[in-house]
C-alpha atoms as a PDB file:
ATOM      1  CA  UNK A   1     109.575 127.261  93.328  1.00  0.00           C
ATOM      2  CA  UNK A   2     113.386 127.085  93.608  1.00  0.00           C
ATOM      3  CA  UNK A   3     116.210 126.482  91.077  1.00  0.00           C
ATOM      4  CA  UNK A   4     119.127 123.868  91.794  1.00  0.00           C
ATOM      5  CA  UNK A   5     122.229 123.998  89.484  1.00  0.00           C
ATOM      6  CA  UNK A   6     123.237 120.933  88.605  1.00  0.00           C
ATOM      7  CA  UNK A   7     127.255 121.284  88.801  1.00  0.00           C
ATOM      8  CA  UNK A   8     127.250 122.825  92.015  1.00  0.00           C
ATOM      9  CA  UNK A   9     124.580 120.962  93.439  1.00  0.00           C
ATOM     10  CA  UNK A  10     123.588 124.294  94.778  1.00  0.00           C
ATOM     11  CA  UNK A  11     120.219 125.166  96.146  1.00  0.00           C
ATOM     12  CA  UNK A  12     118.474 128.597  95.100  1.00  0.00           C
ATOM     13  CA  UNK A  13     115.656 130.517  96.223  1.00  0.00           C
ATOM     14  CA  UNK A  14     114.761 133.740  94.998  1.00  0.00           C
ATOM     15  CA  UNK A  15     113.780 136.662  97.804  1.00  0.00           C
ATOM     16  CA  UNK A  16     111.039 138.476  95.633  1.00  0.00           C
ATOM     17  CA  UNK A  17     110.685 141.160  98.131  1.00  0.00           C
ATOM     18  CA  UNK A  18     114.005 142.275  97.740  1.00  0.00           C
ATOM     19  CA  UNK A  19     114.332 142.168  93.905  1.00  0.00           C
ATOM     20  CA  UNK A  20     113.935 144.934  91.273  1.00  0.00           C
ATOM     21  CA  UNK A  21     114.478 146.524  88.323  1.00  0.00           C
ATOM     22  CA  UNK A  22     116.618 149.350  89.130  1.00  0.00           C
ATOM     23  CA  UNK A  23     117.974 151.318  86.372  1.00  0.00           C
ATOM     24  CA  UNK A  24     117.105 149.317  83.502  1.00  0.00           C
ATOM     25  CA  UNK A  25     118.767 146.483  84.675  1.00  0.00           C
ATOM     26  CA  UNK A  26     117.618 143.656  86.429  1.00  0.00           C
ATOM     27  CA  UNK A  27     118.459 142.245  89.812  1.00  0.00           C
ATOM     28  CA  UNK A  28     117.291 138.785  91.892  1.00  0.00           C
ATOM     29  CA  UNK A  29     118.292 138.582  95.057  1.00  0.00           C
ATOM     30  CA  UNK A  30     119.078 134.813  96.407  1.00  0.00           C
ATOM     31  CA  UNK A  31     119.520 132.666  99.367  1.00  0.00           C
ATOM     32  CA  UNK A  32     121.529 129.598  99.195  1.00  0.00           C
ATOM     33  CA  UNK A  33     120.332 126.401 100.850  1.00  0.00           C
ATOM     34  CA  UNK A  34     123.024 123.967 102.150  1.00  0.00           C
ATOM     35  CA  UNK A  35     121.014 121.801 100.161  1.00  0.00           C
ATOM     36  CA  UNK A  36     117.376 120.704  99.174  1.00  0.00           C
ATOM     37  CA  UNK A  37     116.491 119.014 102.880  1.00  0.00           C
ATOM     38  CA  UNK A  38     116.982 122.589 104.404  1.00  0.00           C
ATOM     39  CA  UNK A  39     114.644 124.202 101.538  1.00  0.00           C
ATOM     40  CA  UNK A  40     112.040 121.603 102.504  1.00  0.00           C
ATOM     41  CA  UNK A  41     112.364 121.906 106.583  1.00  0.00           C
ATOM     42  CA  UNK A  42     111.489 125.696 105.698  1.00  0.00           C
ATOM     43  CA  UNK A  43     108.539 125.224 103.294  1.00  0.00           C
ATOM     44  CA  UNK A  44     107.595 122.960 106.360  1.00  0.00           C
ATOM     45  CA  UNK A  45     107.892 124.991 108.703  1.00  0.00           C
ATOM     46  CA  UNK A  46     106.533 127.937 107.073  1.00  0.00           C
ATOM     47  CA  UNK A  47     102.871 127.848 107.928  1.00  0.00           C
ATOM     48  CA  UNK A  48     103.746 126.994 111.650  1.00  0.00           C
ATOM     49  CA  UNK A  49     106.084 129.594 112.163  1.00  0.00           C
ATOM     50  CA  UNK A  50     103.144 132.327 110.839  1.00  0.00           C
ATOM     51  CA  UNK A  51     100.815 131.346 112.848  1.00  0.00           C
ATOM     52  CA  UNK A  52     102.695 130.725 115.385  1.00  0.00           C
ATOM     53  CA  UNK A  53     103.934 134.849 115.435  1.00  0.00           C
ATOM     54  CA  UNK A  54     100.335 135.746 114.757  1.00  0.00           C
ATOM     55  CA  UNK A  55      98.981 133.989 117.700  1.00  0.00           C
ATOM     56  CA  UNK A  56     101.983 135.783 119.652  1.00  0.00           C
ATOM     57  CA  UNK A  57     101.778 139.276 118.596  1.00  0.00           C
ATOM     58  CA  UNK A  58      97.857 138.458 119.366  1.00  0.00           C
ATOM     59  CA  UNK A  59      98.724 136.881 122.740  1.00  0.00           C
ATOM     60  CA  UNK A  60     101.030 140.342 123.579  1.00  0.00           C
ATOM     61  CA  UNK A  61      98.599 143.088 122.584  1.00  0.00           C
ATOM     62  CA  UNK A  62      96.006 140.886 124.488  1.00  0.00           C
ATOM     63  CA  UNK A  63      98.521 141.297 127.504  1.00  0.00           C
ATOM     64  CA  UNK A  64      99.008 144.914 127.029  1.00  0.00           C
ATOM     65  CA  UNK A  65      95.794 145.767 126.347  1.00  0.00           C
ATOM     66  CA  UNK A  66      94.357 144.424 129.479  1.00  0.00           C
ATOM     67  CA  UNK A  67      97.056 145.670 131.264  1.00  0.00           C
ATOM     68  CA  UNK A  68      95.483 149.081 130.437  1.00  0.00           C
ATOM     69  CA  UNK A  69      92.270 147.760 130.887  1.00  0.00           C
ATOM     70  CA  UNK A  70      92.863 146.975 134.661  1.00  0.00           C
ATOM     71  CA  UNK A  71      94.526 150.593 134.922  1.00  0.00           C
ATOM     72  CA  UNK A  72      91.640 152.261 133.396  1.00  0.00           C
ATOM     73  CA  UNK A  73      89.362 149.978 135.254  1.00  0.00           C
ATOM     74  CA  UNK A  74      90.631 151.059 138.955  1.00  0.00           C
ATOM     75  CA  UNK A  75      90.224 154.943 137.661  1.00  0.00           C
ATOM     76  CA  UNK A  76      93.706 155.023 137.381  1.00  0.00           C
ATOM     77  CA  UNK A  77      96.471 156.762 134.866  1.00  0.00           C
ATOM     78  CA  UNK A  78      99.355 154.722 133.273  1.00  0.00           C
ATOM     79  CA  UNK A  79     101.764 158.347 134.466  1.00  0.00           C
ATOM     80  CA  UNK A  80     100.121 157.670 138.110  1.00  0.00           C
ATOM     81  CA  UNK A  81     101.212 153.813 138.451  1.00  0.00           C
ATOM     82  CA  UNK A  82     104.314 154.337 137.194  1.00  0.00           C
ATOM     83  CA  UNK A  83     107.154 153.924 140.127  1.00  0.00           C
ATOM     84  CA  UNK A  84     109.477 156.828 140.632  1.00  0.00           C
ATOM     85  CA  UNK A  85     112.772 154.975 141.492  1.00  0.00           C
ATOM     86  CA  UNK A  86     112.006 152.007 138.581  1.00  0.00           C
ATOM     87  CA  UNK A  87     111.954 153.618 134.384  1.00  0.00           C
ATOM     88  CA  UNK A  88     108.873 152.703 132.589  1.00  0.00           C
ATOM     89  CA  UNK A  89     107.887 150.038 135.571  1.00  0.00           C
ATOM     90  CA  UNK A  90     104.403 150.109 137.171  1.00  0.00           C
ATOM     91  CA  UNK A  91     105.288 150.789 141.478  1.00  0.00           C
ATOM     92  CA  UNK A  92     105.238 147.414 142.564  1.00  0.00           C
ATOM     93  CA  UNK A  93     104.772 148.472 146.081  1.00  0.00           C
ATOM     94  CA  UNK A  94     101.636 150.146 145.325  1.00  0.00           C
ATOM     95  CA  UNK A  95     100.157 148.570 142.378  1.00  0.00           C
ATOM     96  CA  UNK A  96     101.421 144.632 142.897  1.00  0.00           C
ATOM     97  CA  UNK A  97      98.930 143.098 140.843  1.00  0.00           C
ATOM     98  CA  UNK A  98      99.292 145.652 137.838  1.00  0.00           C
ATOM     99  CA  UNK A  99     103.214 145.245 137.916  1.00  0.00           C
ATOM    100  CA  UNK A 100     102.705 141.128 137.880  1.00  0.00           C
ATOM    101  CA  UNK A 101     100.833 142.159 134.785  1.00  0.00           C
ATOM    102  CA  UNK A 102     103.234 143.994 133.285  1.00  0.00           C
ATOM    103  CA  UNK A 103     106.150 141.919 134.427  1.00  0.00           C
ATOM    104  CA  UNK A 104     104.355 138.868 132.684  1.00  0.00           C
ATOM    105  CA  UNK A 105     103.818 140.601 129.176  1.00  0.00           C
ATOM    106  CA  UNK A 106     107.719 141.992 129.551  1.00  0.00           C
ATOM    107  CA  UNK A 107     109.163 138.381 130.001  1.00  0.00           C
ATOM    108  CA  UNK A 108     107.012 137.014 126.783  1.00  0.00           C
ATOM    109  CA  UNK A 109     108.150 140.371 124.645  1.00  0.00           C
ATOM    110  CA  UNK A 110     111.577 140.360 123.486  1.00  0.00           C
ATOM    111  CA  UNK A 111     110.812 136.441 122.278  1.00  0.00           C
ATOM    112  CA  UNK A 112     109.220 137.459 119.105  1.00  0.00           C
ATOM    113  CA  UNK A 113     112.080 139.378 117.910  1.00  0.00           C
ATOM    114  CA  UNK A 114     114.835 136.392 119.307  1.00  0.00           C
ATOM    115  CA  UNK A 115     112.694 133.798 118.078  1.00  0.00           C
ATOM    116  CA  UNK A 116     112.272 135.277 114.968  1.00  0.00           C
ATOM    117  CA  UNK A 117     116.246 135.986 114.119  1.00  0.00           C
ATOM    118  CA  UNK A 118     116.615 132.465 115.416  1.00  0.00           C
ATOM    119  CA  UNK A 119     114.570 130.692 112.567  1.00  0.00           C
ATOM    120  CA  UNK A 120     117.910 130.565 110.291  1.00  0.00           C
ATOM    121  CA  UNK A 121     121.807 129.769 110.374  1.00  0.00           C
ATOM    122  CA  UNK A 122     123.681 131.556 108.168  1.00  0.00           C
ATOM    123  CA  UNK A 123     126.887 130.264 107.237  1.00  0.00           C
ATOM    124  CA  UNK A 124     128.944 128.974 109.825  1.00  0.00           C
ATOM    125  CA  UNK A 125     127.714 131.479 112.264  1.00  0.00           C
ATOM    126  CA  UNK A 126     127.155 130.101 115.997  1.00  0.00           C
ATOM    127  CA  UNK A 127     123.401 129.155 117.148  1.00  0.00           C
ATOM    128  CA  UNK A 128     122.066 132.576 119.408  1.00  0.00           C
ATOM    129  CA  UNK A 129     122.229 130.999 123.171  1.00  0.00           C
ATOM    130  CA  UNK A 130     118.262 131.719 123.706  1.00  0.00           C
ATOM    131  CA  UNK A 131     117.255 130.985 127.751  1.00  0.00           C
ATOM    132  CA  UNK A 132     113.544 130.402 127.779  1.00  0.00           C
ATOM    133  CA  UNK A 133     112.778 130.227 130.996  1.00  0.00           C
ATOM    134  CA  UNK A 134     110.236 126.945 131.960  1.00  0.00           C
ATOM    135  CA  UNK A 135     107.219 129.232 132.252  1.00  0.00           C
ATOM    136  CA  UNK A 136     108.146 131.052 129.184  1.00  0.00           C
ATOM    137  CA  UNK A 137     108.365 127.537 127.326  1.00  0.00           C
ATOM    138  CA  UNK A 138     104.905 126.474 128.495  1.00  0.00           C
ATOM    139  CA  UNK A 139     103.625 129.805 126.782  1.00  0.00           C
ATOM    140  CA  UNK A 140     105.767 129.658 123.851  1.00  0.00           C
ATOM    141  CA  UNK A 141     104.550 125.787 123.540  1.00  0.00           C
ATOM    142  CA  UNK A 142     100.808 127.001 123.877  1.00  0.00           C
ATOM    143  CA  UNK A 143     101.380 129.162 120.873  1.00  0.00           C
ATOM    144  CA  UNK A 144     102.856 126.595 118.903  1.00  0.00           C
ATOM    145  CA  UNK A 145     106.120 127.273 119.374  1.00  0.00           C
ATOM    146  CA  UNK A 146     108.692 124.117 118.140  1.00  0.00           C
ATOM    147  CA  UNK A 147     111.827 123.972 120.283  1.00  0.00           C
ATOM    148  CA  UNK A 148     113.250 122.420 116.922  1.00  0.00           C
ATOM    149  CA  UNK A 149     113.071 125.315 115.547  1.00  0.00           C
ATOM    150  CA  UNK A 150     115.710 126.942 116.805  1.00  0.00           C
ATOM    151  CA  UNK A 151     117.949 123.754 117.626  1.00  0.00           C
ATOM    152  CA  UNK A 152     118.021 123.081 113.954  1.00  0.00           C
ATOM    153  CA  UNK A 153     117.031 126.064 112.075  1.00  0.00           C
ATOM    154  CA  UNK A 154     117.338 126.015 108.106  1.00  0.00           C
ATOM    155  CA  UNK A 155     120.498 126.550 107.140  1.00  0.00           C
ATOM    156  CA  UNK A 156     121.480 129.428 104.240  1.00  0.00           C
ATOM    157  CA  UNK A 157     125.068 129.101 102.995  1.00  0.00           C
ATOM    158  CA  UNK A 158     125.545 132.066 101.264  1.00  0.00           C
ATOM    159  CA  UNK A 159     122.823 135.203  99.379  1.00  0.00           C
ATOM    160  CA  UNK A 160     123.471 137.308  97.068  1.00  0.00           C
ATOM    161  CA  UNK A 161     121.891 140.195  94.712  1.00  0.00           C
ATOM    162  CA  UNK A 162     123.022 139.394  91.298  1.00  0.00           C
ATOM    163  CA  UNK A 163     122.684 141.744  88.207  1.00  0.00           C
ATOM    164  CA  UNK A 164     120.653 139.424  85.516  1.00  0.00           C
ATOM    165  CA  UNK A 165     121.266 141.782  82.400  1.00  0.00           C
ATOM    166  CA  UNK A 166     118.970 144.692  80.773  1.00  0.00           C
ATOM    167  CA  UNK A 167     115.594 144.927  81.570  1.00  0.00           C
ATOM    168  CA  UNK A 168     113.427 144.968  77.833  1.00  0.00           C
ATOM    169  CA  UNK A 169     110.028 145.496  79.124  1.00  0.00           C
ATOM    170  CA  UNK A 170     108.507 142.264  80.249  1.00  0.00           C
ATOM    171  CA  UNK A 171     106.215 141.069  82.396  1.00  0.00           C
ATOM    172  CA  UNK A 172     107.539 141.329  85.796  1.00  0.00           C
ATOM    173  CA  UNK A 173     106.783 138.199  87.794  1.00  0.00           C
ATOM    174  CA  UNK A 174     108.311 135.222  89.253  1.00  0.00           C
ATOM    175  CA  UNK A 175     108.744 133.181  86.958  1.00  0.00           C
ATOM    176  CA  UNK A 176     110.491 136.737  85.260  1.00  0.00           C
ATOM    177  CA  UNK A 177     112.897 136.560  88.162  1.00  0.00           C
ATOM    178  CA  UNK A 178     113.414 132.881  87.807  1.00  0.00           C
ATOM    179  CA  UNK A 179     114.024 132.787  84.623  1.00  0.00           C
ATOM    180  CA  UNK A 180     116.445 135.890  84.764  1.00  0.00           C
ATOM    181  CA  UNK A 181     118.391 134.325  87.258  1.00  0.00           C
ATOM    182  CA  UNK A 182     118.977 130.726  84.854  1.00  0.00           C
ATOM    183  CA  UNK A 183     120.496 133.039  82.608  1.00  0.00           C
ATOM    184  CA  UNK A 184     123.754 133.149  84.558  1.00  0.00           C
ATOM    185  CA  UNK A 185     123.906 130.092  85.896  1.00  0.00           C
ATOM    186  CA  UNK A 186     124.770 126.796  84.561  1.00  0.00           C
ATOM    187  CA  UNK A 187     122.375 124.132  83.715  1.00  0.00           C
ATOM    188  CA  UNK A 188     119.483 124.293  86.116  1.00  0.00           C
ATOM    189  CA  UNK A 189     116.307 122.074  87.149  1.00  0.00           C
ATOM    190  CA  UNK A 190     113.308 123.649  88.609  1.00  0.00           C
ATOM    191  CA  UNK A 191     112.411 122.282  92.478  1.00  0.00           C
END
């Protein structure tokens, strides 16, 4: 559910997670969509990009915890593999196939945390220059990663946390937070 104010032509959706009664007063914090095509491209894209980060943060701890596995495995410690001229890197001229392992699952890491900031624009800010590498790609792809996604992420205009007046006891919900917010706009439709 979203609200769209008919003079503006502007495009509301309401962040539950960050709203609250705080004080006795109540406050709804917003996004603004650039318009209703950018609201639907995320309720979209919604359900891919979950499971796609599921099946990644799966895919990682799968990495890791083999990684350990094959440590363990060869009656090894993860303090004995460790190089001593290289921080936090497995000796590579000792243990080569247990640094390919961990050199694998540190290339795929930092994506879910650049993907993830990458999913919106905000404002006129400039698109993050993300390299993916072409083996990184296949693996992203695997997961159900969208290239698109990033190309053309959903663009917010503007948010805001807005003060909707005294809080008299009702039910809080969102259709509570919803309505609060109509209250200081102008004429509204629900979306």
């Amino acid at each position: 559910m979203a609200v769209r104010e008919i003079a503006t032509k502007n495009y509301y959706k309401i962040n539950f997670d960050n709203c609250a009664v705080k004080g006795l007063k109540v406050f709804v914090n917003l996004s603004v969509y650039l318009d209703t095509a950018e609201r639907e491209k995320e309720k979209e894209r919604t359900p891919k990009w979950a499971e796609f980060f599921q099946k990644l943060s799966a895919n990682l701890q799968g990495q890791r915890d083999n990684l350990f596995a094959q440590i363990d495995a060869a009656g090894l410690t993860v303090d004995g593999v460790l190089s001593k001229t290289e921080e936090n890197k497995i000796d590579g001229a000792l243990y080569p196939d247990l640094r390919e392992l961990q050199e694998r699952w540190n290339a795929l890491e930092p994506f879910e945390h650049l993907l993830g900031n990458s999913l919106f624009r905000y404002g006129d800010a400039e698109l993050p220059c993300i390299e993916i590498s072409e083996k990184i790609g296949e693996q992203l792809a695997a997961l159900g990663f969208e290239e698109a996604w990033i190309l053309d992420p959903v663009r917010i205009t503007a948010g805001a946390e807005v003060c909707t007046g005294d809080y008299k006891g009702e039910q809080i919900c969102h259709s509570f937070y919803y309505d609060r917010l109509k209250t200081v706009m102008g004429e509204t439709e629900d979306c």
